[in-house]
C-alpha atoms as a PDB file:
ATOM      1  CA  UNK A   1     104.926 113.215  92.182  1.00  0.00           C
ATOM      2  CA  UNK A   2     104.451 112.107  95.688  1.00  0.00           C
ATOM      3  CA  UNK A   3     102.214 109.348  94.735  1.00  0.00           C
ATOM      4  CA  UNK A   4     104.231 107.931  91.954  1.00  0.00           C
ATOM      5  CA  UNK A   5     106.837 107.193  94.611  1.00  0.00           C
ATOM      6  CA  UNK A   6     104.996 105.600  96.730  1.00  0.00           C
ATOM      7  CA  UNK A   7     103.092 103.555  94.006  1.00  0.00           C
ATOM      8  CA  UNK A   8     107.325 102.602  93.513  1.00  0.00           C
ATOM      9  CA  UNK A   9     108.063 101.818  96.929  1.00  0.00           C
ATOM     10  CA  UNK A  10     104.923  99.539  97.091  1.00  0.00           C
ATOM     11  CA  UNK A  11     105.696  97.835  94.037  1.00  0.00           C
ATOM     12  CA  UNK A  12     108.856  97.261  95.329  1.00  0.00           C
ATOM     13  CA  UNK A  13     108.512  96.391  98.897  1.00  0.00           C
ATOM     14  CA  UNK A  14     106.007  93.798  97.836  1.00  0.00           C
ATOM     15  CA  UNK A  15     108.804  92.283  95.474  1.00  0.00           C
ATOM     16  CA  UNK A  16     111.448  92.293  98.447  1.00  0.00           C
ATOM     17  CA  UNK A  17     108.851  90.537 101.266  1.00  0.00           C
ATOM     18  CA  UNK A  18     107.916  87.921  97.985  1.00  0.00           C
ATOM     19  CA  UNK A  19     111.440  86.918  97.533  1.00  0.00           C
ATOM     20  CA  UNK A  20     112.655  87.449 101.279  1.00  0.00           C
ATOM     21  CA  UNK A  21     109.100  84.574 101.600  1.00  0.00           C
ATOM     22  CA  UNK A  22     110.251  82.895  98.860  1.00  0.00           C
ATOM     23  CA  UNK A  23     113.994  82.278 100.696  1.00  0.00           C
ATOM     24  CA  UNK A  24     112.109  80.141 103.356  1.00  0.00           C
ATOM     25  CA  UNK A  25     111.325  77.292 100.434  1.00  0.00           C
ATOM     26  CA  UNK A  26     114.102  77.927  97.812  1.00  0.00           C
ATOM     27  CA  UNK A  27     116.971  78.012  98.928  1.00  0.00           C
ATOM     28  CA  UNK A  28     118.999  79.976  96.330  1.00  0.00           C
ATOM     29  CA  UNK A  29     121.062  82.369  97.374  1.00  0.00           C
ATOM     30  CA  UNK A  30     120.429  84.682  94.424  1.00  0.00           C
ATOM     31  CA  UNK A  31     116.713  85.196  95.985  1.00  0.00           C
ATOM     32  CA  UNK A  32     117.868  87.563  99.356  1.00  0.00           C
ATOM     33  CA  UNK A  33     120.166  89.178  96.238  1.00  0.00           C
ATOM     34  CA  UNK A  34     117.038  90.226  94.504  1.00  0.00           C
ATOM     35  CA  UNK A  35     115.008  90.925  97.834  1.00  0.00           C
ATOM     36  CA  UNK A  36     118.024  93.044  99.700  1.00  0.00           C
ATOM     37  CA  UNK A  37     117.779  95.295  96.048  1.00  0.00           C
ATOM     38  CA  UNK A  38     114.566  95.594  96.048  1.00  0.00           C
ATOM     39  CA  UNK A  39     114.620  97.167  99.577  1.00  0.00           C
ATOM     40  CA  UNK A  40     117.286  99.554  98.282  1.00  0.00           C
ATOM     41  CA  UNK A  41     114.668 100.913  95.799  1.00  0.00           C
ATOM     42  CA  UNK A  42     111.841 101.004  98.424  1.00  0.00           C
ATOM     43  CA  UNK A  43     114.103 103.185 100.632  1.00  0.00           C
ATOM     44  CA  UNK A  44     114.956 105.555  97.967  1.00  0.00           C
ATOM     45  CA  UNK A  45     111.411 105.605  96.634  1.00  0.00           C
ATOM     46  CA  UNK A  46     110.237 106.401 100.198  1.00  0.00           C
ATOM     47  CA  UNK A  47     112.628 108.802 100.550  1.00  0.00           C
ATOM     48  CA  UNK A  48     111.691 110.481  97.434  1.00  0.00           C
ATOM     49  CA  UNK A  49     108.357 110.625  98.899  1.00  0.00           C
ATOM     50  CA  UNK A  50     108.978 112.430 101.805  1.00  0.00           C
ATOM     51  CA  UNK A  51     111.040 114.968  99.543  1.00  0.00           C
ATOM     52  CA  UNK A  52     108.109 115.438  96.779  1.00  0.00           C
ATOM     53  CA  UNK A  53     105.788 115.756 100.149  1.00  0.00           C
ATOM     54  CA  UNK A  54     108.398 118.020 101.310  1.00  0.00           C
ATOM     55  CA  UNK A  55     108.188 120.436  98.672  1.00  0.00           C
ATOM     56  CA  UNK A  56     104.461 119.911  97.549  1.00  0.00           C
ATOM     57  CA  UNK A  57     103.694 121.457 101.021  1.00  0.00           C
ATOM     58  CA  UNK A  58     105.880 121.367 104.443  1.00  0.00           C
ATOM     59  CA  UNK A  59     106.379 118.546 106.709  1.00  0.00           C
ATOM     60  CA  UNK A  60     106.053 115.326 104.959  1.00  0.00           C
ATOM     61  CA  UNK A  61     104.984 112.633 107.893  1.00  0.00           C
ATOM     62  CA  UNK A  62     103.332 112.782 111.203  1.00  0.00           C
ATOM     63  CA  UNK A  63     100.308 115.021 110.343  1.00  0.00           C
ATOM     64  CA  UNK A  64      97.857 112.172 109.574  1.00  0.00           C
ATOM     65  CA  UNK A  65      97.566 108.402 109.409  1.00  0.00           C
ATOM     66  CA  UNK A  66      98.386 107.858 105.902  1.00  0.00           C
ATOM     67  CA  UNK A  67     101.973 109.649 106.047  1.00  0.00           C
ATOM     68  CA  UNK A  68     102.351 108.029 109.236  1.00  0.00           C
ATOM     69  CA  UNK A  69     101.912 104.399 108.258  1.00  0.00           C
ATOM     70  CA  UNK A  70     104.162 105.099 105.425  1.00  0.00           C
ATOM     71  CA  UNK A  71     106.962 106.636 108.045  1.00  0.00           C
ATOM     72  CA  UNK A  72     106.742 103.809 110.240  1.00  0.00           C
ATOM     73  CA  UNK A  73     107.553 101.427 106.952  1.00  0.00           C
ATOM     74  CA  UNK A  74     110.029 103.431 106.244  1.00  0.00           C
ATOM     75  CA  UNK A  75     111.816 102.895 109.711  1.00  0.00           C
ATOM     76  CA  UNK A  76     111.195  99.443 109.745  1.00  0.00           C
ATOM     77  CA  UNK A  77     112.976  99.384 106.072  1.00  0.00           C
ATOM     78  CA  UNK A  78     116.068 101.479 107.783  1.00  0.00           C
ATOM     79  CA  UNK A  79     116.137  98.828 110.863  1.00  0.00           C
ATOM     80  CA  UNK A  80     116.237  95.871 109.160  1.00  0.00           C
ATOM     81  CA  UNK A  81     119.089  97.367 106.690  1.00  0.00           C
ATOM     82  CA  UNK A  82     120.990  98.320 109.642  1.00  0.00           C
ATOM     83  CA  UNK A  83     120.847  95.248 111.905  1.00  0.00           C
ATOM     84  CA  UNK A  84     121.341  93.103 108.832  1.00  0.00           C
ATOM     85  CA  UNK A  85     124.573  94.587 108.533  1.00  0.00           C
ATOM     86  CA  UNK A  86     125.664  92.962 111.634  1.00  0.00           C
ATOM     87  CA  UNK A  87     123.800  89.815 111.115  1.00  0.00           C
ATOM     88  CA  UNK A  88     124.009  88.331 108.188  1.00  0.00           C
ATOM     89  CA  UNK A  89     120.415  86.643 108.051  1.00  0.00           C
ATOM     90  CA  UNK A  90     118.482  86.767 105.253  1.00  0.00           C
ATOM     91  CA  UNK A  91     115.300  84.677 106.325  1.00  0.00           C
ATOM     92  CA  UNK A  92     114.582  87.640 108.933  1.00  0.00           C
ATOM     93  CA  UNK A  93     113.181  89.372 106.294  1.00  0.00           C
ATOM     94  CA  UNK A  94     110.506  86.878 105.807  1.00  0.00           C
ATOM     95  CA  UNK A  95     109.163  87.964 109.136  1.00  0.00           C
ATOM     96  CA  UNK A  96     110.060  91.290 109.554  1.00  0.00           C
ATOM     97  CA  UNK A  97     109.212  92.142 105.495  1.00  0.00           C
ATOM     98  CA  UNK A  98     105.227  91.134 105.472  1.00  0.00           C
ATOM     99  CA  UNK A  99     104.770  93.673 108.598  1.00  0.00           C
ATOM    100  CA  UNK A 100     106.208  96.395 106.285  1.00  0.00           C
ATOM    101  CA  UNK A 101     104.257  95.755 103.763  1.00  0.00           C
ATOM    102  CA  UNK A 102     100.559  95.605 105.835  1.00  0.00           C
ATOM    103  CA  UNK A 103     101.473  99.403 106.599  1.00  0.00           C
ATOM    104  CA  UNK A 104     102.401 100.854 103.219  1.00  0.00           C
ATOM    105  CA  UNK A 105      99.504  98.528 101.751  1.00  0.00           C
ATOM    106  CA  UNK A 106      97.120  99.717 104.300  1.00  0.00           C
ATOM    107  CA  UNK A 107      98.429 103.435 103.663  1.00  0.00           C
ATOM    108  CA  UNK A 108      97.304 102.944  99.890  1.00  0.00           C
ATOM    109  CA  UNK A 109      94.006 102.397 101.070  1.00  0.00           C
ATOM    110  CA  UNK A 110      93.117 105.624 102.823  1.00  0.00           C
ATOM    111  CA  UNK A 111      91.484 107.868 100.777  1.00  0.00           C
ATOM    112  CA  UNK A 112      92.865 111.036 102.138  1.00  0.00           C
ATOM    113  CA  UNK A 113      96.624 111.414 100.240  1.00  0.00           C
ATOM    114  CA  UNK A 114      96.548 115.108  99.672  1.00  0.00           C
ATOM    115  CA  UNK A 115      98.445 117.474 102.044  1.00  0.00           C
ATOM    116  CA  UNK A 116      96.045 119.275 104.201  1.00  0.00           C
ATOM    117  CA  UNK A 117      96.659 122.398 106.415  1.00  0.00           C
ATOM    118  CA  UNK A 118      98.385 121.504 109.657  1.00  0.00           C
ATOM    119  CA  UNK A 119      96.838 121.609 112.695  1.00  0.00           C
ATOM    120  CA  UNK A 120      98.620 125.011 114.652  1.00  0.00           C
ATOM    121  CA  UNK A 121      99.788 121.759 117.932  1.00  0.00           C
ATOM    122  CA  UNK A 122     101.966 119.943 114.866  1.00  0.00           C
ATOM    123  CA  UNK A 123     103.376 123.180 113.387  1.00  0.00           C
ATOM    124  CA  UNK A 124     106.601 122.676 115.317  1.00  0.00           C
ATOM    125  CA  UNK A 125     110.383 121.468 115.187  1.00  0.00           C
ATOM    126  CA  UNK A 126     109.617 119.194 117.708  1.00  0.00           C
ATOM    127  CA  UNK A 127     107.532 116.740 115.712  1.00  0.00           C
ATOM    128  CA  UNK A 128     110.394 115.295 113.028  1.00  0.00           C
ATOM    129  CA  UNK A 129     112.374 114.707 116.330  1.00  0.00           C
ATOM    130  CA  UNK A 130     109.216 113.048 118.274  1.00  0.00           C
ATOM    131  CA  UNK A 131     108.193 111.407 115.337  1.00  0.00           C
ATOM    132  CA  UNK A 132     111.591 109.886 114.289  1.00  0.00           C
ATOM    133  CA  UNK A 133     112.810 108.585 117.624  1.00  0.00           C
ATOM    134  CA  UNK A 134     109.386 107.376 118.555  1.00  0.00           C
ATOM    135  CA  UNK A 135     108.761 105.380 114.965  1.00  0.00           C
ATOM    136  CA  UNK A 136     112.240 104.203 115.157  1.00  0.00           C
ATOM    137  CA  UNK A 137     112.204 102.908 118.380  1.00  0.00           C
ATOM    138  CA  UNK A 138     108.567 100.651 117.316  1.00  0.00           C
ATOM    139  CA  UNK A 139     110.268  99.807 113.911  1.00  0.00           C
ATOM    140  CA  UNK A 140     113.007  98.156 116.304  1.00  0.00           C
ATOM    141  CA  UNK A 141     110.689  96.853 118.168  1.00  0.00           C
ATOM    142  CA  UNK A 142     109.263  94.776 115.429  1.00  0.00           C
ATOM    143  CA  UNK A 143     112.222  93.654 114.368  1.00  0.00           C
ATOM    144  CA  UNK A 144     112.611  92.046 117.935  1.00  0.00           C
ATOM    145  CA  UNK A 145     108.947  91.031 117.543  1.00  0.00           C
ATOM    146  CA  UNK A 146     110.135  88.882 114.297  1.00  0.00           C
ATOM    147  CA  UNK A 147     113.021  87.206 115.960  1.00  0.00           C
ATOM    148  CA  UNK A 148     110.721  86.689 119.303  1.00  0.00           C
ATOM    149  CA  UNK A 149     108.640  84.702 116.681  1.00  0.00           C
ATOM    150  CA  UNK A 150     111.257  82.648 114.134  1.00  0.00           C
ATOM    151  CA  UNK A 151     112.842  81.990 118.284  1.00  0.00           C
ATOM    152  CA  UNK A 152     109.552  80.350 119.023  1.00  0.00           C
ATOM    153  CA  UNK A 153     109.160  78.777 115.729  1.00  0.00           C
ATOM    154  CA  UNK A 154     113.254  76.954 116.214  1.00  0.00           C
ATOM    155  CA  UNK A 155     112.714  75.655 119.861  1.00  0.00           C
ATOM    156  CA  UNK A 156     109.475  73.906 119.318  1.00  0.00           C
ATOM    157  CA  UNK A 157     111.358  72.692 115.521  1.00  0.00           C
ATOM    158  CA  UNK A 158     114.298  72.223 118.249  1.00  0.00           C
ATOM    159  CA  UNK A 159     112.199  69.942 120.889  1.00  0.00           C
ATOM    160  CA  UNK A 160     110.771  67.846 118.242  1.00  0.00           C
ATOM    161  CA  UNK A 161     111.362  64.678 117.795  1.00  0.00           C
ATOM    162  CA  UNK A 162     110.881  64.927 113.451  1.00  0.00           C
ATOM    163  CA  UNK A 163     112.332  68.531 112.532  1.00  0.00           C
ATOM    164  CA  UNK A 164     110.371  70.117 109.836  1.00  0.00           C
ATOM    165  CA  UNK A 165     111.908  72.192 106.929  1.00  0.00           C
ATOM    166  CA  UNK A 166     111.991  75.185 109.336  1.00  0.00           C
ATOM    167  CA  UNK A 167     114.909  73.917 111.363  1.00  0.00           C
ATOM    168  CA  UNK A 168     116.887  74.126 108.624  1.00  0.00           C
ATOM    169  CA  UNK A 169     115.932  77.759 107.197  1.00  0.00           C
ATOM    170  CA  UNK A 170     116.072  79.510 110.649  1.00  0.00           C
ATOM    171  CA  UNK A 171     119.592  80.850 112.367  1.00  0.00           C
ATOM    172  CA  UNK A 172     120.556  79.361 116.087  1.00  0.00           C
ATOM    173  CA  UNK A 173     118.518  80.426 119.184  1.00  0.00           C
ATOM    174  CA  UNK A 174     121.739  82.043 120.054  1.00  0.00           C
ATOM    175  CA  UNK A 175     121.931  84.261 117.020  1.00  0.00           C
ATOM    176  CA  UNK A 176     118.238  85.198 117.314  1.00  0.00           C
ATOM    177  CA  UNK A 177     118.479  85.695 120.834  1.00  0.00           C
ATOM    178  CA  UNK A 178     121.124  88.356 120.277  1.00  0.00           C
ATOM    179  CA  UNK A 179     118.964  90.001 117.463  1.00  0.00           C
ATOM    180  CA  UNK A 180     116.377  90.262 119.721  1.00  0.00           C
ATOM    181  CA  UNK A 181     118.341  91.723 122.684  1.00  0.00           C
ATOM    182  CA  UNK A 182     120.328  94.264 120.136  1.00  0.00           C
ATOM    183  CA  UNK A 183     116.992  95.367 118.947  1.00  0.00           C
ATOM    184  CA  UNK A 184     115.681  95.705 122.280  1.00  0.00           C
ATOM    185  CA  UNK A 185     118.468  96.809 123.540  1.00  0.00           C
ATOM    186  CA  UNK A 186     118.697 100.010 120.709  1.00  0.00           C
ATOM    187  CA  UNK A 187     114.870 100.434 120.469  1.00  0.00           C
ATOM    188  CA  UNK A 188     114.157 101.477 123.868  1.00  0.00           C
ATOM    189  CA  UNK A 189     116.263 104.387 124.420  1.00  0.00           C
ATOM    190  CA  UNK A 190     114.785 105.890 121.312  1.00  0.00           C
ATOM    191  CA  UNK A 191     111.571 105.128 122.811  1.00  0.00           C
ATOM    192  CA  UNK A 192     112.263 106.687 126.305  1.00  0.00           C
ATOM    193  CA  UNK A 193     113.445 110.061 124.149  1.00  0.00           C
ATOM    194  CA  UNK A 194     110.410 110.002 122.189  1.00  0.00           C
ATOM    195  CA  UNK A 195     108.539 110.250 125.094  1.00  0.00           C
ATOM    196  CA  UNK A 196     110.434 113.074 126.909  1.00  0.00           C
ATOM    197  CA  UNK A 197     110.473 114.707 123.634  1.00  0.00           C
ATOM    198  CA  UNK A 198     106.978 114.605 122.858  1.00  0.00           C
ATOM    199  CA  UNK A 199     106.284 115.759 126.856  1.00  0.00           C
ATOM    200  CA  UNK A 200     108.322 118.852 126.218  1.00  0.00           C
ATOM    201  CA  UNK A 201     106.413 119.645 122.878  1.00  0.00           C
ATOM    202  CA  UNK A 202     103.263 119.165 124.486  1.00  0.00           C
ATOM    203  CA  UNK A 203     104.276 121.663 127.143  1.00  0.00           C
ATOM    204  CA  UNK A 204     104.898 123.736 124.281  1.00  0.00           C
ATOM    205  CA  UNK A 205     101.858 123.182 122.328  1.00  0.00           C
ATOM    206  CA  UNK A 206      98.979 122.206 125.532  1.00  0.00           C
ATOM    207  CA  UNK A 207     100.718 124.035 128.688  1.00  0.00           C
ATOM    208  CA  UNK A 208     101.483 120.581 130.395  1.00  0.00           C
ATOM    209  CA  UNK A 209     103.820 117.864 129.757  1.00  0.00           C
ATOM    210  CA  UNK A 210     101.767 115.207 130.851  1.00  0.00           C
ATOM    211  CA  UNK A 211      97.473 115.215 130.588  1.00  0.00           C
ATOM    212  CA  UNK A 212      97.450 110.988 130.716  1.00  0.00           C
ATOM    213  CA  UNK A 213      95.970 111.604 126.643  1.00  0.00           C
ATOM    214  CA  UNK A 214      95.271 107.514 125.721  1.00  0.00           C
ATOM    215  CA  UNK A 215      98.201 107.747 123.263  1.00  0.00           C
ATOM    216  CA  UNK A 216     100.215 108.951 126.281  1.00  0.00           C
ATOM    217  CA  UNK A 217      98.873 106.276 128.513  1.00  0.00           C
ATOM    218  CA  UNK A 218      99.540 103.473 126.517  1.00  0.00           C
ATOM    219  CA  UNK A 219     102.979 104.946 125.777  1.00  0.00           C
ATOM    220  CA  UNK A 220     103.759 104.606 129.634  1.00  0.00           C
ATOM    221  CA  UNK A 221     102.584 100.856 128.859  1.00  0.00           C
ATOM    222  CA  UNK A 222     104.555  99.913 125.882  1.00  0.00           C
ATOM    223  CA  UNK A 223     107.684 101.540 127.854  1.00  0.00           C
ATOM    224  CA  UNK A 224     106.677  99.336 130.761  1.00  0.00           C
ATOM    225  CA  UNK A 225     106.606  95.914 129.151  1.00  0.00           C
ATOM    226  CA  UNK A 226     110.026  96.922 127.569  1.00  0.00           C
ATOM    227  CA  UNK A 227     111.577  98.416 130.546  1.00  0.00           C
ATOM    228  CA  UNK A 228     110.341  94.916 132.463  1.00  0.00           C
ATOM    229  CA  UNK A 229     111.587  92.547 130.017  1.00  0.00           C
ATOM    230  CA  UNK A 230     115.119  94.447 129.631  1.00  0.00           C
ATOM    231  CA  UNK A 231     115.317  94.503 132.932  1.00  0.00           C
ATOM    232  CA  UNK A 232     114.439  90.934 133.603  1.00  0.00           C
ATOM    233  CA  UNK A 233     117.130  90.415 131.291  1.00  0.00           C
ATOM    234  CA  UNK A 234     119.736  91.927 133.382  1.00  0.00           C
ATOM    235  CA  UNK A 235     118.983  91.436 136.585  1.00  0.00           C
ATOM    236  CA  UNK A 236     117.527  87.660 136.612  1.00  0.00           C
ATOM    237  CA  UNK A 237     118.807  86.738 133.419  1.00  0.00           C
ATOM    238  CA  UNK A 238     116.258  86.052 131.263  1.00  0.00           C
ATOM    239  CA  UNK A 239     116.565  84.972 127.921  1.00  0.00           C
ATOM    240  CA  UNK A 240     115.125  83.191 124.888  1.00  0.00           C
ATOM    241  CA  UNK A 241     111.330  81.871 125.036  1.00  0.00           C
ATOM    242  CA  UNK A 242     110.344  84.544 128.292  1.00  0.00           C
ATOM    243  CA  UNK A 243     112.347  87.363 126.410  1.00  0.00           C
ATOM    244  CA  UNK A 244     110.521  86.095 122.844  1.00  0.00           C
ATOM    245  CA  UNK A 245     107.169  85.841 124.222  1.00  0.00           C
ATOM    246  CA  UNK A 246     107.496  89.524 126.048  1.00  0.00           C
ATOM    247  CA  UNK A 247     108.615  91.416 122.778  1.00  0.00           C
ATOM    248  CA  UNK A 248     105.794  89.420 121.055  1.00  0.00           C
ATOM    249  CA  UNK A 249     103.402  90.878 124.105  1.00  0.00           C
ATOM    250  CA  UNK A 250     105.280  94.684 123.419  1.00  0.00           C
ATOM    251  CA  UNK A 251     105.017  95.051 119.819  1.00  0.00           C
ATOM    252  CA  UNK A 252     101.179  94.055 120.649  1.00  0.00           C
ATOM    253  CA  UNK A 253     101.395  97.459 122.699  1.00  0.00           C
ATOM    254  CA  UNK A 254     103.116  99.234 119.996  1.00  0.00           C
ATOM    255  CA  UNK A 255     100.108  98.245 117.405  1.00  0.00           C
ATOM    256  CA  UNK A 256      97.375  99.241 120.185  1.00  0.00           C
ATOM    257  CA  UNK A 257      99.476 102.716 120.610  1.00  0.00           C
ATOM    258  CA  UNK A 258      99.897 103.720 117.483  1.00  0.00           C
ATOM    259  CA  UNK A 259      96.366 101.866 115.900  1.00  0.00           C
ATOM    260  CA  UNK A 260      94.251 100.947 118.149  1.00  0.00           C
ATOM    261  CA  UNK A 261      94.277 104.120 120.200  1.00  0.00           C
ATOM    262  CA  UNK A 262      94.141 106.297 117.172  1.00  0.00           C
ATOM    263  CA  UNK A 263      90.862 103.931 115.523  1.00  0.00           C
ATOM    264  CA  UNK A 264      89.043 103.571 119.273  1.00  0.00           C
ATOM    265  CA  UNK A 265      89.868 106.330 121.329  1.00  0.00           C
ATOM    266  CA  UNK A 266      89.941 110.227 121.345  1.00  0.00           C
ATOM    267  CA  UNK A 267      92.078 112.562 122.204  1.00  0.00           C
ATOM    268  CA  UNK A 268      94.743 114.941 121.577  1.00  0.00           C
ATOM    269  CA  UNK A 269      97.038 112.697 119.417  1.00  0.00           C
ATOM    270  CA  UNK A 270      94.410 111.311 117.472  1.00  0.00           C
ATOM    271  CA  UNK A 271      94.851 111.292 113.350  1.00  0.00           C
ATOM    272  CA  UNK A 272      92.933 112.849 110.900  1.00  0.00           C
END
């Protein structure tokens, strides 16, 4: 049952990030209709996921990569539903959407869907807190990521002499300034308790809330480059291209925690 819901929340993700796409050349605005509904049905399909995973056999994400990549979509759908509330901007989708997709696509690929036994360090209420906070701060982290990128995209569209179609289809630097700094803004507090909370599980689970583990390591440096740019942004001021280009540089760290260090490196958080 598990795997006919997420064959439905992949069929319908990829029809939300086609038509959110699709909003950059035709402007219709019964196209983010279509693309906002079809992300209604990949929430509730990925929620009925991680209820048939539920009941097929105990916690339903954190335990390997393939329900991970599919939690992590999952909070990236929730985040964008959430700050689109506030900001009515369709065309985010179009680069917040494709991102979504890479993870549930590349979470059809694994071979390994069954449930296995859980290692004894992960049989703990402290992982659907860890987890949750920690993916939800990165899923708002890409969503800062995407509006660091369409910000980009508008000055240089901005600073030309011949605007191209782009100038047009994007929001105001102001408006996707503000996205950026709400997401930032939101994300990193949920990032700073998904570290303490994972340092008091692993004092549970190891005997030691800190053993400088890669995935711990580069969690100090993702929470660096965001405390430093938030900062900047209060202190000095910064905003637009510097704050843009740093949450581009941050979600970089966010890929490297969560991917690279799992695919390169060893250790104690590493994924079956």
């Amino acid at each position: 049952m598990d795997l006919i819901f997420f064959s439905a929340a992949l069929l319908f993700l990829f029809l939300a990030t086609l038509h959110y796409l699709l909003f950059l050349v035709y402007r219709n605005p019964f196209v983010p209709r279509v693309a906002r509904f079809s992300l209604y049905l990949t929430f509730a399909a990925q929620l009925g996921y991680f209820l048939a995973r539920y009941f097929k056999g105990g916690m339903p994400f954190g335990t390997n990569m393939y329900e991970s990549l599919v939690f992590f979509s999952w909070c990236l759908v929730t985040a964008y539903l959430l700050i689109t509330i506030k900001y009515k901007v369709p065309v985010v989708g179009a680069f917040v959407m494709p991102i979504t997709l890479i993870l549930m696509a590349a979470a059809a690929l694994l071979p390994q869907k069954g449930i296995g036994e859980v290692p004894p360090a992960l049989q703990s209420n402290w992982l659907p807190i860890h987890v949750t906070l920690s993916f939800m701060g990165d899923a708002l982290f890409a969503m800062a990521f995407g509006t660091g990128i369409m910000y980009l995209i508008q000055e240089k569209q901005l600073k030309s002499k011949r605007p191209g179609a782009f100038y047009y289809r994007l929001p105001s630097l102001d408006v996707l300034d503000s996205m950026n700094y709400r997401a930032l803004t939101i994300g990193f507090p949920l990032l700073t308790l998904g570290i303490i909370t994972g340092s008091v599980w692993a004092q549970y689970a190891w005997g030691s809330y800190w053993s400088w583990d890669p995935k711990e390591t580069w969690s100090l440096i993702t929470w660096l480059i965001y405390a430093a740019v938030l900062h900047a942004r209060l202190t000095v001021g910064w905003r637009g291209r510097k704050a843009a280009w740093f949450s581009i540089v941050g979600f970089m760290a966010v890929l490297f925690t969560f991917l690279g260090v799992n695919l390169l490196l060893s250790g104690l958080h590493s994924y079956n």
